[in-house]
N, C-alpha and C. Protein backbone atom coordinates (compact mmCIF):
# COMPACT_ATOMS: atom_id res chain seq x y z
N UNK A 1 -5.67 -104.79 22.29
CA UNK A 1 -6.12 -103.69 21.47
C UNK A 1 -4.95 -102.75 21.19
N UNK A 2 -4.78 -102.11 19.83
CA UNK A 2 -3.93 -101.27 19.77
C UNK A 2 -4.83 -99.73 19.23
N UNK A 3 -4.37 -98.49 19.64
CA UNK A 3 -4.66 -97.67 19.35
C UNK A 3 -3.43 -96.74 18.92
N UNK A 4 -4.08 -95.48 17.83
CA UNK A 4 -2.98 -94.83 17.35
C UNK A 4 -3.42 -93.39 17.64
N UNK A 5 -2.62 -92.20 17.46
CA UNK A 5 -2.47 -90.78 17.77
C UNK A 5 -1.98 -90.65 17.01
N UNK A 6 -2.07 -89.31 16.12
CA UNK A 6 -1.44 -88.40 15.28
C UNK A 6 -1.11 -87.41 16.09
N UNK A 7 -0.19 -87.30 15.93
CA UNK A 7 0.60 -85.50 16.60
C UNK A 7 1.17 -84.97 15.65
N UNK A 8 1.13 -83.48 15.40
CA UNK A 8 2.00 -82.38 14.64
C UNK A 8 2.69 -81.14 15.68
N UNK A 9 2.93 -82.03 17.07
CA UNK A 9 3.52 -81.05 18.04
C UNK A 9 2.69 -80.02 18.71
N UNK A 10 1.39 -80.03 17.96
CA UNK A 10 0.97 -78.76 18.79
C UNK A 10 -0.02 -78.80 19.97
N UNK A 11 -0.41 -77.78 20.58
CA UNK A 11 -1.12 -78.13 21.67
C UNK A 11 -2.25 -78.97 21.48
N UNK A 12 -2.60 -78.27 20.83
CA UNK A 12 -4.38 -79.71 20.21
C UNK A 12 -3.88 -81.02 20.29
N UNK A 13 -2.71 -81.37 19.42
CA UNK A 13 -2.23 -82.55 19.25
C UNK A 13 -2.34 -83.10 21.17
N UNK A 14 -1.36 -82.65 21.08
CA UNK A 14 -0.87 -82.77 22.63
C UNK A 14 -2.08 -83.80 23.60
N UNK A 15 -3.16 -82.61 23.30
CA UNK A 15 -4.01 -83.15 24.24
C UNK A 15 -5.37 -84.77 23.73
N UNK A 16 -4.93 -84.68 22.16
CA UNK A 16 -5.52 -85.80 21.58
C UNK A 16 -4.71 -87.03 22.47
N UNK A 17 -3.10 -86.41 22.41
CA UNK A 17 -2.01 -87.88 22.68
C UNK A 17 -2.54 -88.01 24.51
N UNK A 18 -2.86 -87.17 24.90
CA UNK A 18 -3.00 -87.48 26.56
C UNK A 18 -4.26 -88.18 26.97
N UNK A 19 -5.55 -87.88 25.48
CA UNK A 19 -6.42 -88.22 26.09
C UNK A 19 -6.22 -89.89 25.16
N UNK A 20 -5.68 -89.98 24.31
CA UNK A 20 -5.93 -91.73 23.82
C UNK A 20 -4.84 -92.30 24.80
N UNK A 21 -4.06 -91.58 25.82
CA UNK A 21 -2.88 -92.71 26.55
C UNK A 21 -4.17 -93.27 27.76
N UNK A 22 -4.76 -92.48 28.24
CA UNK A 22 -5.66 -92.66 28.98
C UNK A 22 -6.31 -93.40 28.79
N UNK A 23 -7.02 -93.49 27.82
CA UNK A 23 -7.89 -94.48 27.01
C UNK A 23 -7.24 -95.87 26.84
N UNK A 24 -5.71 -96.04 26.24
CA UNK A 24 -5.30 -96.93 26.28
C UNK A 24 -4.93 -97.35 27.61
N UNK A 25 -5.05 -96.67 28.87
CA UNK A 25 -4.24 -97.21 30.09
C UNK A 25 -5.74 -97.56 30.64
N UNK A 26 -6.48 -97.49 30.64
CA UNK A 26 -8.17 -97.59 30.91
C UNK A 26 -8.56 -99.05 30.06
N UNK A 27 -8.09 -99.17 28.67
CA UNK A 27 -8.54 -100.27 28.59
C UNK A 27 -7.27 -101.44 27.72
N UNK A 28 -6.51 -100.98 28.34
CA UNK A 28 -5.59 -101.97 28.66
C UNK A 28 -4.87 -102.48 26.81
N UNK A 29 -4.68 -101.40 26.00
CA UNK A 29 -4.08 -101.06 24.80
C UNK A 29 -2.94 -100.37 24.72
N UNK A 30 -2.34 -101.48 23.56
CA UNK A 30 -0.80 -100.30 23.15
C UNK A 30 -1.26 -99.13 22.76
N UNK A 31 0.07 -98.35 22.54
CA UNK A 31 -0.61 -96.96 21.94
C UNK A 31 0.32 -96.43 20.92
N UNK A 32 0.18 -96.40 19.89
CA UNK A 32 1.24 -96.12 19.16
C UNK A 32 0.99 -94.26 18.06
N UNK A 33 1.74 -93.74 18.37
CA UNK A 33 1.99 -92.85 18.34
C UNK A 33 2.73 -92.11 16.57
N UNK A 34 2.29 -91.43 15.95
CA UNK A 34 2.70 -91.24 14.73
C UNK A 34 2.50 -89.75 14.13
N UNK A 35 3.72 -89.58 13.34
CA UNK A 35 3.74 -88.26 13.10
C UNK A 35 4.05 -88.20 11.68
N UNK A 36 3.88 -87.36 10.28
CA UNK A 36 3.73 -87.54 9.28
C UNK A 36 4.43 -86.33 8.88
N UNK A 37 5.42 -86.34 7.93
CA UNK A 37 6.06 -85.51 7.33
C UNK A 37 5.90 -85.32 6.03
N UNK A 38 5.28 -84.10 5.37
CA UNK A 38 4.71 -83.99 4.57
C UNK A 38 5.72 -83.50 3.12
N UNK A 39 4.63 -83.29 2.13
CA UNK A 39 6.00 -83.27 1.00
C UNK A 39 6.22 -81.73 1.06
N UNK A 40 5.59 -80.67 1.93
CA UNK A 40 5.66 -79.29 1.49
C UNK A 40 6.62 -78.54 2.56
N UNK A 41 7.25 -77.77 2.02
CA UNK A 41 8.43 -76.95 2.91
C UNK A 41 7.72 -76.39 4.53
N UNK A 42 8.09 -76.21 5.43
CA UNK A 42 7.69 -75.84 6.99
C UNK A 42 8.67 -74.94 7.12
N UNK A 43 8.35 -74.44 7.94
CA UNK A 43 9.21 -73.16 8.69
C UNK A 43 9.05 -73.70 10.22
N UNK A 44 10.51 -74.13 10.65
CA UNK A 44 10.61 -74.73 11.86
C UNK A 44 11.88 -73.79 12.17
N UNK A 45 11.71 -73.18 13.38
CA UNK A 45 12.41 -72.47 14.10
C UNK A 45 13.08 -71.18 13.25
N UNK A 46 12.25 -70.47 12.61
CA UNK A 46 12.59 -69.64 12.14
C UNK A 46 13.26 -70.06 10.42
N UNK A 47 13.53 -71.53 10.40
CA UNK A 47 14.39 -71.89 9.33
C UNK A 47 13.32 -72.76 8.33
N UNK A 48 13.36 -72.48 7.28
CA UNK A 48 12.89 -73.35 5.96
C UNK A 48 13.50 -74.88 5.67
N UNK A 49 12.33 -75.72 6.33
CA UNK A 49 13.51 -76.76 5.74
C UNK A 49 12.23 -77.47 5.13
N UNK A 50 12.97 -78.61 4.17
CA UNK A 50 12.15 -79.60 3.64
C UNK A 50 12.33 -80.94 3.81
N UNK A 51 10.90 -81.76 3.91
CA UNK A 51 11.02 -82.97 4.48
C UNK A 51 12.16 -83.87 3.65
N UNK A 52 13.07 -84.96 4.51
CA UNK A 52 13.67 -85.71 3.89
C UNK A 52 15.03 -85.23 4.69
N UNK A 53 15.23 -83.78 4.79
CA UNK A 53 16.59 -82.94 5.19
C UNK A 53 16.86 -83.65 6.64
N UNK A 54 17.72 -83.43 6.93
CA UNK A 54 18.09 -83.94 8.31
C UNK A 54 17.58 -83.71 9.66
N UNK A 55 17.79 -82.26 9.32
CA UNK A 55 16.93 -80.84 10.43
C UNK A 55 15.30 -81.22 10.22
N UNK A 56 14.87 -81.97 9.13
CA UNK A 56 13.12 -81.98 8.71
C UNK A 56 13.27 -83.36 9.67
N UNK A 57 14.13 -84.44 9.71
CA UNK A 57 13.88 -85.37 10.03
C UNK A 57 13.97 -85.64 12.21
N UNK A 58 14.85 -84.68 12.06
CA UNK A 58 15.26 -84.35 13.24
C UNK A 58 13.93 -83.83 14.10
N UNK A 59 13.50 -83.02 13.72
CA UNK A 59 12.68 -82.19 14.35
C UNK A 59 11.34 -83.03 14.84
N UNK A 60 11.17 -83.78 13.49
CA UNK A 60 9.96 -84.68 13.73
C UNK A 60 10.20 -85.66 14.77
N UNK A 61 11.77 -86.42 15.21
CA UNK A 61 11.62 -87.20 16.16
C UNK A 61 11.53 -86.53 17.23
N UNK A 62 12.16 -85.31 17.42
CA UNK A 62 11.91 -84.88 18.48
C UNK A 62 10.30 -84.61 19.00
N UNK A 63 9.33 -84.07 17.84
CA UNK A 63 7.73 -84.67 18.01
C UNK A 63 7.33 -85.71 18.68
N UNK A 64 7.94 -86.65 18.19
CA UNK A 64 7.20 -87.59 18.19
C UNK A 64 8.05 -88.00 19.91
N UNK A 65 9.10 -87.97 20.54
CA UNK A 65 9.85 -88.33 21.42
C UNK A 65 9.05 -87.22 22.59
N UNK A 66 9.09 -86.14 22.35
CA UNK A 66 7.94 -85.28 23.11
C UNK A 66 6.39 -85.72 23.26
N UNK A 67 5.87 -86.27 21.89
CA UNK A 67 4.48 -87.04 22.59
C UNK A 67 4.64 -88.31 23.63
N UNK A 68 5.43 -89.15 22.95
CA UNK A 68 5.71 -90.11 23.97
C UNK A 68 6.22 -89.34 25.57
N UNK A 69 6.51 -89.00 25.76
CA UNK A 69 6.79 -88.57 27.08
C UNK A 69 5.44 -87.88 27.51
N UNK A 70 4.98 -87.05 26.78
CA UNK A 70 3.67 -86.64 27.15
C UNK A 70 2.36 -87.78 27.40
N UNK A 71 2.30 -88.89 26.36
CA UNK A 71 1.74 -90.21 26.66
C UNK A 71 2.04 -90.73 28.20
N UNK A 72 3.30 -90.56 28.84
CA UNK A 72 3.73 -91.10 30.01
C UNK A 72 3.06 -90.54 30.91
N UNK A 73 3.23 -89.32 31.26
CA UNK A 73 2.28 -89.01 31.84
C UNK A 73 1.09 -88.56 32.29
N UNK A 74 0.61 -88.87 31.01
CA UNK A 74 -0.95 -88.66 30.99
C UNK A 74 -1.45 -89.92 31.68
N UNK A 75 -0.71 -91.10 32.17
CA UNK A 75 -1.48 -92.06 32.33
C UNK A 75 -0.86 -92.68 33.95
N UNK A 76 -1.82 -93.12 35.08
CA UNK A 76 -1.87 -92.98 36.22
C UNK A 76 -0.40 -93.59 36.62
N UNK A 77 -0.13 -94.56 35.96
CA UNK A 77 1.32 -95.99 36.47
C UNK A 77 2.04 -95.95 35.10
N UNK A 78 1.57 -95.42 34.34
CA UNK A 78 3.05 -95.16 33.12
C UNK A 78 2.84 -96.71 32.21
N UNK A 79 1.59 -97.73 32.34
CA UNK A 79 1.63 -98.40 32.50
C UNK A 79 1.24 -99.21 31.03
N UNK A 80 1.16 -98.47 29.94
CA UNK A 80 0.65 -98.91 28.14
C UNK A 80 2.06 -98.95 27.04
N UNK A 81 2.10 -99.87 26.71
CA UNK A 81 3.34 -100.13 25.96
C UNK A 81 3.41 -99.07 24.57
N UNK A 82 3.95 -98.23 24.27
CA UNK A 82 4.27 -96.87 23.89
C UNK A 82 4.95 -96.82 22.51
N UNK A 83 4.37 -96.77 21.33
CA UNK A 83 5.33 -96.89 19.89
C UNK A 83 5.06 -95.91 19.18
N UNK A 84 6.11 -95.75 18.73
CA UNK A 84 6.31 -94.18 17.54
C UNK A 84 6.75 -94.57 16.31
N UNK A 85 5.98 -94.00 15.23
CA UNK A 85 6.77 -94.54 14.16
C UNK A 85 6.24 -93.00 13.11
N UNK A 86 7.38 -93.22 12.37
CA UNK A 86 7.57 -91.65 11.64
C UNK A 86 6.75 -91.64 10.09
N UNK A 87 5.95 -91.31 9.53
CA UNK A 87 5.55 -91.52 8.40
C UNK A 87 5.49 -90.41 7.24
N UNK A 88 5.33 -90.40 6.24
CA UNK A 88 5.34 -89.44 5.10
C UNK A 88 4.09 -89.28 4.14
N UNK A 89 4.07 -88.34 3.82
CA UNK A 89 2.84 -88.37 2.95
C UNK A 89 1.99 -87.15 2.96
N UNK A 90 0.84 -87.22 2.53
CA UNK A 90 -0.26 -86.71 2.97
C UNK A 90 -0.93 -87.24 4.48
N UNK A 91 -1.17 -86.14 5.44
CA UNK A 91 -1.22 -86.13 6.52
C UNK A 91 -2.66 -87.58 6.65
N UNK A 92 -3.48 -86.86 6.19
CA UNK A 92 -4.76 -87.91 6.34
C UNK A 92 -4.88 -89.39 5.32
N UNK A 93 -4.02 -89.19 4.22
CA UNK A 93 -3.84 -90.77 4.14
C UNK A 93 -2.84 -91.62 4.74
N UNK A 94 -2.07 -91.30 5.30
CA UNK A 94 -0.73 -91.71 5.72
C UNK A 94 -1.19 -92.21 6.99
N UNK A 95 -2.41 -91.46 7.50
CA UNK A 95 -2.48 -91.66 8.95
C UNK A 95 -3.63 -92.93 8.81
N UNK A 96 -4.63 -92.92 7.93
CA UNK A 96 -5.33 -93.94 7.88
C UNK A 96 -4.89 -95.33 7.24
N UNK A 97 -3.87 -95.01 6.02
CA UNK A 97 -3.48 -96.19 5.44
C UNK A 97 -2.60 -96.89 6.99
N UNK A 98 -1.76 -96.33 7.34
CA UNK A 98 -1.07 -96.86 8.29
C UNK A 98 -1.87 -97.78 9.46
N UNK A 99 -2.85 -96.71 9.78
CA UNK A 99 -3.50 -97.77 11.03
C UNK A 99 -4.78 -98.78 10.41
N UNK A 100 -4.85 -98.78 9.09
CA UNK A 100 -5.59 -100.31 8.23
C UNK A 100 -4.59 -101.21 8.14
N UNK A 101 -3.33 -100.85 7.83
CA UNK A 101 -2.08 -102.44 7.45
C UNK A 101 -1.51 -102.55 9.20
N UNK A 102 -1.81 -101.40 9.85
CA UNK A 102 -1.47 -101.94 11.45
C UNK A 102 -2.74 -102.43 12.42
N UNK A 103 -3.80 -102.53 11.42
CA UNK A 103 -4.74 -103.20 12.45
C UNK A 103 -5.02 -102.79 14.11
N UNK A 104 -5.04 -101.32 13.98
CA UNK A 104 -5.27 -100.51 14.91
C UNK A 104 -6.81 -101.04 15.41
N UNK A 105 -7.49 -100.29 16.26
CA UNK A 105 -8.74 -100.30 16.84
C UNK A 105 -9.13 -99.36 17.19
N UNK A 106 -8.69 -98.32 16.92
CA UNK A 106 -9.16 -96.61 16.86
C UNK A 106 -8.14 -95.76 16.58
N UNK A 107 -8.43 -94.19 15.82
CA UNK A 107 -7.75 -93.37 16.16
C UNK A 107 -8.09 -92.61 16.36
N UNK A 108 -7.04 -91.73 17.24
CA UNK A 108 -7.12 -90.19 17.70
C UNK A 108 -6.30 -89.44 17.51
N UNK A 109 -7.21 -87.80 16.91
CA UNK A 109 -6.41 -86.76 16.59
C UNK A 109 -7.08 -85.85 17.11
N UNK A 110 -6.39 -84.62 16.93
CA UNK A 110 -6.60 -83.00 17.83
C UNK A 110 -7.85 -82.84 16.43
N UNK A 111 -8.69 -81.62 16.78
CA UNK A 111 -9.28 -81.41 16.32
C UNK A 111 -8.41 -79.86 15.06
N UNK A 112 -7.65 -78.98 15.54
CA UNK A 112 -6.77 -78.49 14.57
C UNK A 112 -7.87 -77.14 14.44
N UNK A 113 -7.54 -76.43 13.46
CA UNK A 113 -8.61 -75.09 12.95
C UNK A 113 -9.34 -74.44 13.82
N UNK A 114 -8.40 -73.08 14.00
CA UNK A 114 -9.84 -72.02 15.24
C UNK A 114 -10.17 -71.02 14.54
N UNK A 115 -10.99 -70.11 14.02
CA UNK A 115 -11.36 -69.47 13.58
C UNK A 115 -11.94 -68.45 14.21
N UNK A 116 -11.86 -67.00 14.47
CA UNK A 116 -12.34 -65.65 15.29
C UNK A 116 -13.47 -65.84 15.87
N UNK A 117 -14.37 -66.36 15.09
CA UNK A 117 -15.71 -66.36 15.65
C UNK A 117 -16.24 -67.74 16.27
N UNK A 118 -15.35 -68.77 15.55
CA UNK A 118 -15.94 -70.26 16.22
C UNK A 118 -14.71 -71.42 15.67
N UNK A 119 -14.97 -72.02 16.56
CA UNK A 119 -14.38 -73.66 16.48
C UNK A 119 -14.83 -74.48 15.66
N UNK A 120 -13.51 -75.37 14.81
CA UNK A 120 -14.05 -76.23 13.93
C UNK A 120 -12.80 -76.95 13.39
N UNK A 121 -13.47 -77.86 12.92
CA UNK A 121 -12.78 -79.44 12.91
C UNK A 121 -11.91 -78.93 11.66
N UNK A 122 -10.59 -79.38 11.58
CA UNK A 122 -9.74 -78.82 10.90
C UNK A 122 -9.77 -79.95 9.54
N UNK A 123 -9.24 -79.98 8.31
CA UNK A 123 -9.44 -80.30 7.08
C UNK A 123 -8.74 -82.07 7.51
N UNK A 124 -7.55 -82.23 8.40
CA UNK A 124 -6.96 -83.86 8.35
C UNK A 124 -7.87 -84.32 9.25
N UNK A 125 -8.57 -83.92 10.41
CA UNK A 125 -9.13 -84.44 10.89
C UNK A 125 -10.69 -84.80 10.04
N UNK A 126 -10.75 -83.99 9.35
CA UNK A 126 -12.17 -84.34 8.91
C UNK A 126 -12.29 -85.37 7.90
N UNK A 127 -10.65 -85.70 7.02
CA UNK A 127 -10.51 -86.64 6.06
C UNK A 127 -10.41 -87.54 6.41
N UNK A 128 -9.65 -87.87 8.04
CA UNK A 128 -9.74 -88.99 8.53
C UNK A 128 -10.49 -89.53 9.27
N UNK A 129 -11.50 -88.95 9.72
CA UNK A 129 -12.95 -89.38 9.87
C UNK A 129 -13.32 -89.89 8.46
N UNK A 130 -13.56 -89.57 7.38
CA UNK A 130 -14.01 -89.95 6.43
C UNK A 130 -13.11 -91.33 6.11
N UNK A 131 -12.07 -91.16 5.69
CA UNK A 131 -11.11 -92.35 5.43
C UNK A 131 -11.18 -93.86 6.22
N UNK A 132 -10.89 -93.32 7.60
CA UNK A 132 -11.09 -94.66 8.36
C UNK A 132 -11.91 -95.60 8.69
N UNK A 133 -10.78 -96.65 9.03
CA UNK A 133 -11.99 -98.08 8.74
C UNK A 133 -12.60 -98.51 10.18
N UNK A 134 -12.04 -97.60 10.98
CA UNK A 134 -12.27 -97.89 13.18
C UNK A 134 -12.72 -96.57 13.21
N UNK A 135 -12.79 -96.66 14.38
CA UNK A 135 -13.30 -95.24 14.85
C UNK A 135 -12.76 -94.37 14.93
N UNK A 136 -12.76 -92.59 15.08
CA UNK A 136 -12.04 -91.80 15.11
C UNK A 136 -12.40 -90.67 16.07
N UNK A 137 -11.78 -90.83 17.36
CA UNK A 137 -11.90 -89.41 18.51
C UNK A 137 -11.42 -88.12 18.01
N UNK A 138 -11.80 -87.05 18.07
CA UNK A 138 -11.01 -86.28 17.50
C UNK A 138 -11.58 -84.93 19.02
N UNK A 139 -9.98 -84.69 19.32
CA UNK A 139 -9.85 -84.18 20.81
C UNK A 139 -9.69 -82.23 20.73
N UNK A 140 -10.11 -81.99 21.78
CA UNK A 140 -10.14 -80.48 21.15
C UNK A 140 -9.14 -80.58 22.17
């Protein structure tokens, strides 16, 4: 079985990637790990950069090199074979087209969006529930 994670670095993410390593170390699945760089400018560390730039490209492996390590030890013996791969696009097609031509068997993402008065499922997570062709955990 292979399973996939979306991360955008942040804590939500975080805890989507800890709870599908688990899942994959529980039932005995790769886990492959993916992060999506989008076409619109970010403000990363105080600095404006845009995807494609070096610093845009940089930053994201370091994402994605931080979930994987976070995958490690979320899981009892370190023990699920661990892949990252960097993608572009729109966050919620990028993430579903990818795990249909990779023949995934689920994915998982953070749930994203808090709002003053209540919790709620943020706009990629809700497209990729809709989009996908497996199932979709989506982790608060």
């Amino acid at each position: 079985m292979r399973y996939l994670v979306a991360t955008d670095g942040s804590t939500v993410s975080d805890g989507a990637v800890e709870h599908a390593a688990r899942e994959a170390s529980a039932w005995d699945a790769s886990l492959e790990i993916v992060h999506v760089l989008t076409p619109e400018t970010k403000l990363v560390d105080g600095d404006i950069v845009l995807p494609g730039e070096d610093s845009a490209v940089d930053h994201a492996e370091e994402i994605l090199d931080t979930a994987a390590e976070t995958a490690e030890r979320a899981t009892e013996h370190g023990d699920i074979a661990i892949d990252t791969q960097l993608l572009t696009g729109r966050p919620a097609e990028a993430i579903t087209t990818y795990a249909e031509n990779a023949g995934v068997d689920a994915i998982f993402v953070g749930h994203r969006g808090v709002s003053e008065r209540r919790r709620r499922v943020g706009s990629v997570a809700k497209t990729v529930i809709d989009k996908a062709s497996v199932p979709v955990t989506v982790s608060r």
